[in-house]
Protein backbone atom coordinates (compact mmCIF):
# COMPACT_ATOMS: atom_id res chain seq x y z
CA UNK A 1 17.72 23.12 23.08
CA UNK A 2 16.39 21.56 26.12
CA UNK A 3 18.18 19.16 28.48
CA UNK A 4 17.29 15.52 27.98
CA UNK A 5 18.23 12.57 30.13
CA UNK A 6 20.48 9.13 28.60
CA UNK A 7 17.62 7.19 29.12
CA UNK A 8 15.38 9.69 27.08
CA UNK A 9 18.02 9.31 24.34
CA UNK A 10 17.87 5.66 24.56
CA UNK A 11 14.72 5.31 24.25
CA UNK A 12 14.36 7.44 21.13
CA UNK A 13 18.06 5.95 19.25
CA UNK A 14 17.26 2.13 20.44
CA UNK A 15 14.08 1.67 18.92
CA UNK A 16 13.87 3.92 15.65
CA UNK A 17 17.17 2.05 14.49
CA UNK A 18 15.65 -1.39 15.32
CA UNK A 19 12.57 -0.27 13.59
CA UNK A 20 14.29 1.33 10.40
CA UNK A 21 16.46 -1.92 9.94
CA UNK A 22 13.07 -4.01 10.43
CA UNK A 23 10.99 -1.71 7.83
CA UNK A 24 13.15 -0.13 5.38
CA UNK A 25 16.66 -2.09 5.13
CA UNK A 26 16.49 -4.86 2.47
CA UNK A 27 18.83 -7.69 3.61
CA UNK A 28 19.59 -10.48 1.60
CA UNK A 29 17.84 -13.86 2.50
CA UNK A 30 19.19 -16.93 0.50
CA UNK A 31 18.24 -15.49 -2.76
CA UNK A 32 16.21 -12.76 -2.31
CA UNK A 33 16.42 -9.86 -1.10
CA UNK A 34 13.64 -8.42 1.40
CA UNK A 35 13.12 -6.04 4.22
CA UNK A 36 13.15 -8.28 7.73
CA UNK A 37 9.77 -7.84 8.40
CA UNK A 38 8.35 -9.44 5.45
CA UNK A 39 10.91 -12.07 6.00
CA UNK A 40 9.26 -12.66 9.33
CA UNK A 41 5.99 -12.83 8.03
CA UNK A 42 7.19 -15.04 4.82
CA UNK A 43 8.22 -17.58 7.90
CA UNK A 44 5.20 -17.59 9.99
CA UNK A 45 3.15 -17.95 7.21
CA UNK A 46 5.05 -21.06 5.44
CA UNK A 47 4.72 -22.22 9.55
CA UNK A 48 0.84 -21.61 9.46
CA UNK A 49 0.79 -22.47 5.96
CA UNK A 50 -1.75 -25.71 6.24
CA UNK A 51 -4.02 -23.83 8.82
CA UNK A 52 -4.03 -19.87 6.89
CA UNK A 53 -7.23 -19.83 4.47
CA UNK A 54 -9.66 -21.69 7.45
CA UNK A 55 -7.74 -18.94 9.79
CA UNK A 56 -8.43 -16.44 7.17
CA UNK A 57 -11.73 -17.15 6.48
CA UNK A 58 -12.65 -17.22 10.21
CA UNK A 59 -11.31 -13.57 10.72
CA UNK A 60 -13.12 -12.60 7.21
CA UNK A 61 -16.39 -13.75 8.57
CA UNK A 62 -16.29 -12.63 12.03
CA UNK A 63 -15.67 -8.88 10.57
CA UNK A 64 -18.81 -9.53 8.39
CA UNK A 65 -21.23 -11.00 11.77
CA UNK A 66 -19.59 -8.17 13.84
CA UNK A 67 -20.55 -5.31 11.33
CA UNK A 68 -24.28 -6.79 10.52
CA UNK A 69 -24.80 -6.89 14.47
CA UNK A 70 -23.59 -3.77 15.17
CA UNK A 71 -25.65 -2.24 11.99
CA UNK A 72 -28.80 -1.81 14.28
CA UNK A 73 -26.56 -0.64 17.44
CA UNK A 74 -27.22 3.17 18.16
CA UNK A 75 -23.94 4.61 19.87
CA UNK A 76 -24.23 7.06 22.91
CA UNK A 77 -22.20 9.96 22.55
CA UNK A 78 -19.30 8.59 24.33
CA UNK A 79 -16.20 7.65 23.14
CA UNK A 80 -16.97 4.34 21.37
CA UNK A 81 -14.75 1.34 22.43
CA UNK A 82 -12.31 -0.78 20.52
CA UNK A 83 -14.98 -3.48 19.50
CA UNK A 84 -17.48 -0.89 18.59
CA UNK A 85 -14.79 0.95 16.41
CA UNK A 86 -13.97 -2.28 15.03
CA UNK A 87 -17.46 -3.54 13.72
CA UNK A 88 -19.02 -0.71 13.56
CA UNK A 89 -18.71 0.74 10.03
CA UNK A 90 -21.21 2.31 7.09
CA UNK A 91 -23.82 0.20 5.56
CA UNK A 92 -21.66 0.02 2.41
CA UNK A 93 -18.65 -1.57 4.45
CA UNK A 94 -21.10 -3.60 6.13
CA UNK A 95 -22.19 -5.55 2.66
CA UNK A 96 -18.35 -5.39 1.52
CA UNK A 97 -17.38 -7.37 4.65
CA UNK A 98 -20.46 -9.46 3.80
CA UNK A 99 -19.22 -10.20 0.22
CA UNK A 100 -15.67 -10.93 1.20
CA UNK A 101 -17.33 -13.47 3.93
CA UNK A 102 -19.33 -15.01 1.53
CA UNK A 103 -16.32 -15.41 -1.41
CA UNK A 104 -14.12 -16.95 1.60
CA UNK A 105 -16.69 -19.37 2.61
CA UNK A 106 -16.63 -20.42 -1.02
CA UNK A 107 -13.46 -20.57 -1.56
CA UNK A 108 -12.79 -22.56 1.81
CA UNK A 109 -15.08 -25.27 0.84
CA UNK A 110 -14.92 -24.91 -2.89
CA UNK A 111 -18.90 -24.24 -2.92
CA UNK A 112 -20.44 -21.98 -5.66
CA UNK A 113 -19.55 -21.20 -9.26
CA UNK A 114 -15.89 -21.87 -10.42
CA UNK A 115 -15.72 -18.62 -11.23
CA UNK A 116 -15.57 -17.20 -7.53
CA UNK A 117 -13.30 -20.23 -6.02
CA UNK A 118 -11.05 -20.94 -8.93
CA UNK A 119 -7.31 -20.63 -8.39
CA UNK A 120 -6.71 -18.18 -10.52
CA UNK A 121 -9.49 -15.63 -8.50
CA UNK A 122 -10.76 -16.25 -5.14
CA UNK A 123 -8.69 -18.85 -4.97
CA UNK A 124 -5.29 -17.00 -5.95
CA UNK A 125 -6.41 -14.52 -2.84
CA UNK A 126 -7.01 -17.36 -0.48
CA UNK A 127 -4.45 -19.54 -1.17
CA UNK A 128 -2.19 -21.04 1.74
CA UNK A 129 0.27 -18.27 0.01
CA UNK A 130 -2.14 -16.00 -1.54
CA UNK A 131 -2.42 -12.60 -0.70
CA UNK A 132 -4.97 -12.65 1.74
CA UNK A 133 -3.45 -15.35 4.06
CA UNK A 134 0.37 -13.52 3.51
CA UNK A 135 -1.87 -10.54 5.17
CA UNK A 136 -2.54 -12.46 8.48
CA UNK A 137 0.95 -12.44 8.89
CA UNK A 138 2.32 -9.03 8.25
CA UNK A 139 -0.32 -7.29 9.58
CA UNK A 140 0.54 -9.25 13.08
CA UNK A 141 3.95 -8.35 12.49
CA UNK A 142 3.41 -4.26 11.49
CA UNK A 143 0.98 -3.81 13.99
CA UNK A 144 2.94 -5.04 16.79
CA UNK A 145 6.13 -3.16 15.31
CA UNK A 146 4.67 -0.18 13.62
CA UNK A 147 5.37 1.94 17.22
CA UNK A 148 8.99 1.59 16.54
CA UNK A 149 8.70 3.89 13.41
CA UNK A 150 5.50 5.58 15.21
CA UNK A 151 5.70 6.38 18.30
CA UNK A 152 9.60 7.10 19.09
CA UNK A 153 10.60 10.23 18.00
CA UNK A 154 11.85 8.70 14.45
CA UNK A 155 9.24 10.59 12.48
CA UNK A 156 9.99 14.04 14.30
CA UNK A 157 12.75 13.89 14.03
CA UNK A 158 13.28 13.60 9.52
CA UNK A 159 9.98 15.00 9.36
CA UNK A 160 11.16 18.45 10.56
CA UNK A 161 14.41 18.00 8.56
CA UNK A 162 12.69 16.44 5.24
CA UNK A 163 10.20 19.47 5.15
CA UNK A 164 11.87 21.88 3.16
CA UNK A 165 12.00 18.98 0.39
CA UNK A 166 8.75 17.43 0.80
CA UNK A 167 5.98 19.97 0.65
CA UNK A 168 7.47 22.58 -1.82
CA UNK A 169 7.83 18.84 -4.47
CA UNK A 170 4.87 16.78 -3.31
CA UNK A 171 3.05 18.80 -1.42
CA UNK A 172 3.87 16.62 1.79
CA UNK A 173 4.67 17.16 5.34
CA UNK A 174 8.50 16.28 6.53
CA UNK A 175 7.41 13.04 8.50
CA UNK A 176 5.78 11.70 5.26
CA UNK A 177 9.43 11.12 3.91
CA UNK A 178 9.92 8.02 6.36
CA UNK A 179 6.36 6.55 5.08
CA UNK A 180 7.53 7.51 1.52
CA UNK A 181 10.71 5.78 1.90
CA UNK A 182 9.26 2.71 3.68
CA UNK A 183 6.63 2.30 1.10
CA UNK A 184 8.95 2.31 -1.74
CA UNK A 185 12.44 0.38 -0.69
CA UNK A 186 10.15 -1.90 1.63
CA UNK A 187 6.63 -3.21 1.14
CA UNK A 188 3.92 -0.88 -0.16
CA UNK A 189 1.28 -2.89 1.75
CA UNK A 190 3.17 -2.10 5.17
CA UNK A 191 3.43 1.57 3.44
CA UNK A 192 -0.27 1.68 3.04
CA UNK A 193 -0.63 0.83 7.09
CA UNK A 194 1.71 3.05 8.10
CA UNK A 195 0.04 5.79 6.04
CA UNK A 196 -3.34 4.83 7.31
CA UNK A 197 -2.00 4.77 11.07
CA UNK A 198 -0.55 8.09 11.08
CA UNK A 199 -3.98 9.64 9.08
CA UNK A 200 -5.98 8.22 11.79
CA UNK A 201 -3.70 9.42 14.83
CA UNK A 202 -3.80 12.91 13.30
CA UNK A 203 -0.61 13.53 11.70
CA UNK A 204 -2.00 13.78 7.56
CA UNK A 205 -4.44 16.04 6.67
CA UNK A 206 -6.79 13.96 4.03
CA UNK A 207 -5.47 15.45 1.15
CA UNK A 208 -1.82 14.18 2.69
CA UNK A 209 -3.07 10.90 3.13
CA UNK A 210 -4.60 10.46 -0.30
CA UNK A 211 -1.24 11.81 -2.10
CA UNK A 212 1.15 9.04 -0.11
CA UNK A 213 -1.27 5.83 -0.31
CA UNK A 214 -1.96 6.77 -4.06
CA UNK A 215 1.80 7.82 -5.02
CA UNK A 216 4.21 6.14 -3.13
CA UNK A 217 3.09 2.34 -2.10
CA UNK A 218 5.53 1.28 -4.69
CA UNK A 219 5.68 -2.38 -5.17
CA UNK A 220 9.04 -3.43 -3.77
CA UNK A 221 12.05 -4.25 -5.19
CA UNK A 222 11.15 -7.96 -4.87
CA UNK A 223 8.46 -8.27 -6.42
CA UNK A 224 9.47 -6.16 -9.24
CA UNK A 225 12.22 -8.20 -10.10
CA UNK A 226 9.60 -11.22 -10.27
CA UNK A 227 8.14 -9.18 -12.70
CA UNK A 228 11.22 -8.75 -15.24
CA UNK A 229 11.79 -12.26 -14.86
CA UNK A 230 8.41 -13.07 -15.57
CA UNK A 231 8.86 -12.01 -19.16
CA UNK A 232 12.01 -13.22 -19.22
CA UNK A 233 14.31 -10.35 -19.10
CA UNK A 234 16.16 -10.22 -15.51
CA UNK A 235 19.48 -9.53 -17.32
CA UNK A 236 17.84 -5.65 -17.54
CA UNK A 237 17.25 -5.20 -13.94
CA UNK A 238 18.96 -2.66 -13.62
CA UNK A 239 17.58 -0.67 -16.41
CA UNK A 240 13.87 -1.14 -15.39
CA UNK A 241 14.32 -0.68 -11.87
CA UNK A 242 16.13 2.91 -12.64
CA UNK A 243 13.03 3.66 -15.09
CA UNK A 244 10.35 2.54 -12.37
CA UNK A 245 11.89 5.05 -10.23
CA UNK A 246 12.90 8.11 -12.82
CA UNK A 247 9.14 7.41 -13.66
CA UNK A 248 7.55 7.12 -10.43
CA UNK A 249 9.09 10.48 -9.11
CA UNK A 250 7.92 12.16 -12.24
CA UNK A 251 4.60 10.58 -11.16
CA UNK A 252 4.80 11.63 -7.84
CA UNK A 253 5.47 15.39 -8.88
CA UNK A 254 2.66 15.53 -10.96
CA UNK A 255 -0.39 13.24 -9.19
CA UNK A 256 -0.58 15.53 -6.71
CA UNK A 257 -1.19 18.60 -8.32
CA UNK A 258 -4.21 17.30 -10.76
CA UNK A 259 -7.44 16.33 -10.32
CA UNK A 260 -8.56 13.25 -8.15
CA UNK A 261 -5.81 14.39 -5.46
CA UNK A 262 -5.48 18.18 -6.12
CA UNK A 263 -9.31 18.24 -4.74
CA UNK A 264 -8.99 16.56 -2.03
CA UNK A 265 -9.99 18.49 1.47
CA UNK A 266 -6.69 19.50 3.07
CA UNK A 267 -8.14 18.97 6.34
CA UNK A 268 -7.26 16.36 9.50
CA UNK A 269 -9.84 13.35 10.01
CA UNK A 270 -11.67 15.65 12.95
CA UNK A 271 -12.73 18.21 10.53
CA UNK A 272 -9.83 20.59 11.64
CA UNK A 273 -8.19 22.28 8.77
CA UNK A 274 -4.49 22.15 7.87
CA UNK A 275 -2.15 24.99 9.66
CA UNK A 276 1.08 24.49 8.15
CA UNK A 277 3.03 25.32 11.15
CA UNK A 278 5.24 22.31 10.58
CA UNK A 279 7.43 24.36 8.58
CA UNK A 280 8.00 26.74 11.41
CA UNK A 281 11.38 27.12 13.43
CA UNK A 282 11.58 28.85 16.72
CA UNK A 283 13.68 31.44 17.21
CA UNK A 284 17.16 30.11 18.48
CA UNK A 285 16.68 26.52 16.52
CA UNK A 286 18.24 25.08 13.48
CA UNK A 287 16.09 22.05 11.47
CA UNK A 288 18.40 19.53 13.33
CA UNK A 289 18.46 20.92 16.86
CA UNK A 290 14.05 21.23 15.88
CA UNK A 291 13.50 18.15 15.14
CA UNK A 292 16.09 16.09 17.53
CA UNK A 293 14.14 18.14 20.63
CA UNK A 294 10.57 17.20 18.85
CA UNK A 295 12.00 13.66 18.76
CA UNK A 296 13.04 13.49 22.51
CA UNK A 297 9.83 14.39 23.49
CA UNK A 298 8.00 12.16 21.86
CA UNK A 299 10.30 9.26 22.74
CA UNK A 300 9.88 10.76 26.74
CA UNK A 301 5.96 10.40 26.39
CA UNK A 302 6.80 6.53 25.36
CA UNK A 303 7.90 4.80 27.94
CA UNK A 304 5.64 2.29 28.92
CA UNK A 305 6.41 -0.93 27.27
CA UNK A 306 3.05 -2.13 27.79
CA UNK A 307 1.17 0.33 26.27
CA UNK A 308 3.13 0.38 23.04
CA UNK A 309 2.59 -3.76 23.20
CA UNK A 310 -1.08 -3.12 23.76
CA UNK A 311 -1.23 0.16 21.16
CA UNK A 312 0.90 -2.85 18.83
CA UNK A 313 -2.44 -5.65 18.85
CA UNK A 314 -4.57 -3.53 18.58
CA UNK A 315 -3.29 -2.00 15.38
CA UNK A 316 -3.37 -5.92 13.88
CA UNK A 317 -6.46 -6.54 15.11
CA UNK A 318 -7.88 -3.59 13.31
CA UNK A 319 -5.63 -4.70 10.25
CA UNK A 320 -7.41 -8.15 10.04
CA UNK A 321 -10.89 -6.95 10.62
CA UNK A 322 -11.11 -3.97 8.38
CA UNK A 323 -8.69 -4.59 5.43
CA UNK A 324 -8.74 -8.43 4.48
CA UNK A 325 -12.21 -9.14 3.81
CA UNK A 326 -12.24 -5.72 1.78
CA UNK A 327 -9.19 -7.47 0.22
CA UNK A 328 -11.25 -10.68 -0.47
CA UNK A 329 -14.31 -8.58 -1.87
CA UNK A 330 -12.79 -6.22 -4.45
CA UNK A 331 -9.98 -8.48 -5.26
CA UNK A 332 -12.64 -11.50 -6.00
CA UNK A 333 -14.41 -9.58 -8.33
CA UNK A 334 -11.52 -7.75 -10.14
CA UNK A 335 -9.65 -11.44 -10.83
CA UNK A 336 -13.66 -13.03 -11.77
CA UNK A 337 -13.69 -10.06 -14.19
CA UNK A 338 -10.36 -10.13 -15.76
CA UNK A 339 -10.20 -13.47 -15.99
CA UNK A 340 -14.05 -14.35 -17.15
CA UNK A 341 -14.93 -11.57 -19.42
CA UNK A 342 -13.41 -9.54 -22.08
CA UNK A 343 -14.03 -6.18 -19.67
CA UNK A 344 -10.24 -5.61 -19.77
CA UNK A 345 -9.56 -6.15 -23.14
CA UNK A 346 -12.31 -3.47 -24.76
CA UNK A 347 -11.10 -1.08 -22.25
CA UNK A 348 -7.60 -1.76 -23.49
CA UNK A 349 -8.51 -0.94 -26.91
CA UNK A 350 -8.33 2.81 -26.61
CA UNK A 351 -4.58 2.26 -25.85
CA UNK A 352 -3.68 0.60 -29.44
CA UNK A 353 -3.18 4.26 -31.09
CA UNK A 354 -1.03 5.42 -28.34
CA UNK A 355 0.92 2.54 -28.44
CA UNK A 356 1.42 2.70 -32.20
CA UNK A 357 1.95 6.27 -32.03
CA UNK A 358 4.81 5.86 -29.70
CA UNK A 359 6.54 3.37 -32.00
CA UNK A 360 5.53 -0.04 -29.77
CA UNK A 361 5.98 -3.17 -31.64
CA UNK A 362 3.13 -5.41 -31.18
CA UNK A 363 0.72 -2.65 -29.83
CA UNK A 364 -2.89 -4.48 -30.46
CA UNK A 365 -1.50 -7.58 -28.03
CA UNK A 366 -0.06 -4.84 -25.80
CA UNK A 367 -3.00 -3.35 -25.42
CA UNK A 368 -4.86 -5.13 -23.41
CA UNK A 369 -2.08 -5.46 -20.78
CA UNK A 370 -2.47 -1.55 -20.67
CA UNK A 371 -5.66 -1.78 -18.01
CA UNK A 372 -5.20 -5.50 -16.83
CA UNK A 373 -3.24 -4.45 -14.22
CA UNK A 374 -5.74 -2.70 -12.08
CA UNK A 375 -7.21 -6.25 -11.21
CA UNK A 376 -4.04 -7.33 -10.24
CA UNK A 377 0.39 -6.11 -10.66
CA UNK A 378 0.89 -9.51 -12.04
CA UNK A 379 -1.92 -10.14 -14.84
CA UNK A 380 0.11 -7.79 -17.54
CA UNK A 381 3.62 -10.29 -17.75
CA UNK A 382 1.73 -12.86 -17.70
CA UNK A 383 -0.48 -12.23 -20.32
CA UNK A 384 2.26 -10.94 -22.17
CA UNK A 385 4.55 -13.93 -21.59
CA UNK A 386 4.66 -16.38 -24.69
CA UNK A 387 2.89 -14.02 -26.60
CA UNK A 388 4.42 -10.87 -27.09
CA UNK A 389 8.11 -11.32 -28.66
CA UNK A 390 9.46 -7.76 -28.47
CA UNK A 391 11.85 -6.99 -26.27
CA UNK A 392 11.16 -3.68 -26.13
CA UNK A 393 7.19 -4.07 -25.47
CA UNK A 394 7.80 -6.55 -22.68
CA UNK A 395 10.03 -3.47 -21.54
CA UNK A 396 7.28 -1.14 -21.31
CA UNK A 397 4.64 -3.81 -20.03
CA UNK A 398 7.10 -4.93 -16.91
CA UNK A 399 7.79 -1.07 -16.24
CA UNK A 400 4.01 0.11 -16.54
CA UNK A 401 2.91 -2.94 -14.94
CA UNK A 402 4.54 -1.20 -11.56
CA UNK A 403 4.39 2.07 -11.83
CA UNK A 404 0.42 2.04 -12.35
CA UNK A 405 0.77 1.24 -8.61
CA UNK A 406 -3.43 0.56 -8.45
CA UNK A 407 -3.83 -3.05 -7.80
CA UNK A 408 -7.46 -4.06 -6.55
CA UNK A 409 -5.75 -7.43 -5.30
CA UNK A 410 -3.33 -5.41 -3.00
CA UNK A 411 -2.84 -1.44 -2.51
CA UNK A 412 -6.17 -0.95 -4.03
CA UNK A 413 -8.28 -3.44 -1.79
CA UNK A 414 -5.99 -2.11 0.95
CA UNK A 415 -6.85 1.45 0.18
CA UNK A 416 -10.61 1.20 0.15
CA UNK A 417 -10.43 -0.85 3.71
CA UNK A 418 -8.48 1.86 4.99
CA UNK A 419 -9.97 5.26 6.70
CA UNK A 420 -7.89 7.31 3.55
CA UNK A 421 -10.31 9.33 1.88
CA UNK A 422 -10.07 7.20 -1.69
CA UNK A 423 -13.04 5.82 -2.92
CA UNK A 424 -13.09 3.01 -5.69
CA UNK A 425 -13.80 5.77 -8.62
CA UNK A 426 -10.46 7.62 -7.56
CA UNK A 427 -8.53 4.57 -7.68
CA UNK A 428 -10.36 3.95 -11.60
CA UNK A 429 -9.45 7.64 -12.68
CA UNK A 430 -5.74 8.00 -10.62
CA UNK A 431 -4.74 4.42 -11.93
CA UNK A 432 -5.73 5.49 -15.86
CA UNK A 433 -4.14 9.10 -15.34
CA UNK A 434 -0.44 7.18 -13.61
CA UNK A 435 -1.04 5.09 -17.00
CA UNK A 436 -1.21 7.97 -20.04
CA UNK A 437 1.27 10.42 -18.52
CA UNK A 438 3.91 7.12 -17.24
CA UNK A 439 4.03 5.49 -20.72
CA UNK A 440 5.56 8.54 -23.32
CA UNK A 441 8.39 8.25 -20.52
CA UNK A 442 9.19 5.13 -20.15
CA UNK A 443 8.41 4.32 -24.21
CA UNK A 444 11.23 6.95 -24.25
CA UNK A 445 13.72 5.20 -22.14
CA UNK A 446 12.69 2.12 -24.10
CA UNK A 447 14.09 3.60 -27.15
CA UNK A 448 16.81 4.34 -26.06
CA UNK A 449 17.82 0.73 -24.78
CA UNK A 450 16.42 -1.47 -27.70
């Protein structure tokens, strides 16, 4: 192994540990527990609270007028600059920016049909602590202190260790276990940037990509017990947390291996097909001694502070102007359609027999709770609150409720404003397929508790 210097060690140990404890150690905060930098971002945006829909909005809006501009630009064949790569986008992402621009004006000034600017749609996205405005914040916060994970040697250095584990079970690369990891204990949305980031820098081929956005931007341990306690069961914790994850390994086994994600080019975003030399030691090396020299040199090529500060903004500019009015646009319309029409409920019905079949009480009411969840992680418990009695159907509509992982008002919105090679018709078919094969398993472990 080569010869490095202290400082070259430094600079790789100092900031991967500050990063890991800001992006994948939950610490408890009063009475919650949460990884720091959501905590960070929780504070800011109670601070900006009064000021974070007009803030919102404004970003929103200035995506959509950068993108129509830049519609009619031709590019030379020169490497385009940050603005261009910001507002520059596909005549589809162009009218998607435009729709999210036009539901945030709304919204804002409480203009238009209640539908669109009601508080349980646009509204619930918009809100001083809605989704959309919560995104301001932690985007500032990942993009500025995304490098620490990135750009450091951190990923080098488990990714070469983690390989043996990761591609022969979900057909991943080593590095992808720090993403997985971060996605699932953490935040999925910061899991779904991080994912995004490394696709885009070259590190995931687009099949890669696909699998860890899709499978493991798990919502986190917070929010899932705000789901059990929804439906008024936070005495079983520990019991649906331990099926959400027996389940969502099974999951992420399987996804990969079937149709939308098995077909998926396994290719980098420059065209340049996959090599799978990751998995190859030189002579003389062990996986340790690999990946701690892979690490050092990284962290050597990262030593201006500036840069990574720079690299940092520019990530959350990117952030705001690509994925919230996306956000704002699919979200609007999932919420106006879930909570306006009876879409959800006939496409529930097909899910009565199943449900009866494996022996859930109450399956007609359940039913409906079964496809709800695509518009948003929180619709099922509350539909189900008051008016399903079973404990052992609130059981499976809590664990189902995460483990379908698709939510258009958060890692699906995020997904689609994302480079990741998922379009909205994947998300439909991979959020139906986590749905059939997830509930035999967990009506299973339901069983066997109630």
């Amino acid at each position: 192994m080569k010869k490095f210097s202290i400082s070259t060690w430094f600079y790789f140990l100092l900031p991967s540990i500050i990063g890991v404890i800001l992006f994948m150690i939950p610490l408890k905060f009063g009475e919650e527990w949460k990884v720091p930098i959501a905590k960070f971002a929780d504070i800011l945006s109670g601070a900006l609270e009064p000021f974070m829909p007009m803030t919102a909005m404004i970003i929103i809006v200035i995506a959509a007028v950068g993108s129509l501009l830049f519609l009619f630009v031709r590019l030379e064949h020169t490497k385009p600059s940050f603005i261009v790569q910001l507002f520059k986008v596909s005549p589809f992402w162009t009218v998607t920016r435009v729709i999210g621009a036009v539901f945030a004006i709304m919204v804002t000034f409480q203009i238009g049909p209640e539908a669109i600017t009601n508080e349980n749609t646009g509204g619930l996205l918009l809100a001083p602590d809605g989704l959309v405005s919560f995104l301001f914040t932690i985007f500032f916060f990942a993009g500025l202190l995304l490098p620490l994970l990135l750009n450091f040697g951190l990923l080098e250095f488990f990714g070469t260790m983690m390989s043996k584990i990761m591609r022969p079970l979900f057909k991943l690369p080593g590095r992808s276990s720090i993403d997985a990891f971060t996605s699932w204990i953490g935040d999925g949305t910061i899991g779904v940037l991080l994912t995004s980031k490394q696709y885009e820098d070259g590190f995931y081929t687009k099949k890669e990509a696909a699998i860890v956005g899709t499978t493991f931007s798990v919502v986190s341990i917070t929010f899932s017990l705000v789901i059990i306690d929804t439906v008024g069961m936070a005495k079983y914790f520990p019991q649906f947390y331990g099926t959400v994850v027996l389940t969502g390994l099974i999951l992420a086994i399987i996804m990969p291996r079937i149709y939308p994600l098995s077909g998926k080019k396994d290719e980098y975003i420059d065209g340049t097909p996959a090599t799978g030399d990751e998995e190859k030691l030189p002579e003389g090396y062990n996986v340790v001694s690999h990946g701690l020299e892979k690490a050092l040199e990284k962290a050597d090529q990262n030593r201006s502070l500036g840069n990574v500060v720079r690299d940092g903004m520019r990530n959350a500019i990117d952030m705001w102007v690509g994925v919230m009015p996306v956000v704002m646009a699919f979200g609007t319309i999932a919420l106006v359609l879930a909570e306006y029409t009876g879409v959800f409920t006939f496409l529930g019905k097909p899910f009565e027999p199943i449900l009866a079949v494996l022996g859930i009480p109450e399956a007609q009411e359940a039913a409906q709770t079964m496809v709800v969840g695509f518009a948003d992680m929180f619709l099922p418990v509350i539909l189900a609150d008051g008016v399903i009695t079973s404990e052992l159907t609130l059981f499976v509509i809590a664990t189902i409720s995460v483990v379908q992982l698709i939510y258009m008002s958060e890692v699906g919105g995020l997904l689609l404003g994302t480079k990741i090679p998922i379009n909205f018709l994947d998300l439909v078919i991979i959020f139906l397929l986590r749905t059939l094969i997830a509930l035999p398993i967990v009506a299973g472990v339901a069983h066997l508790l109630f």
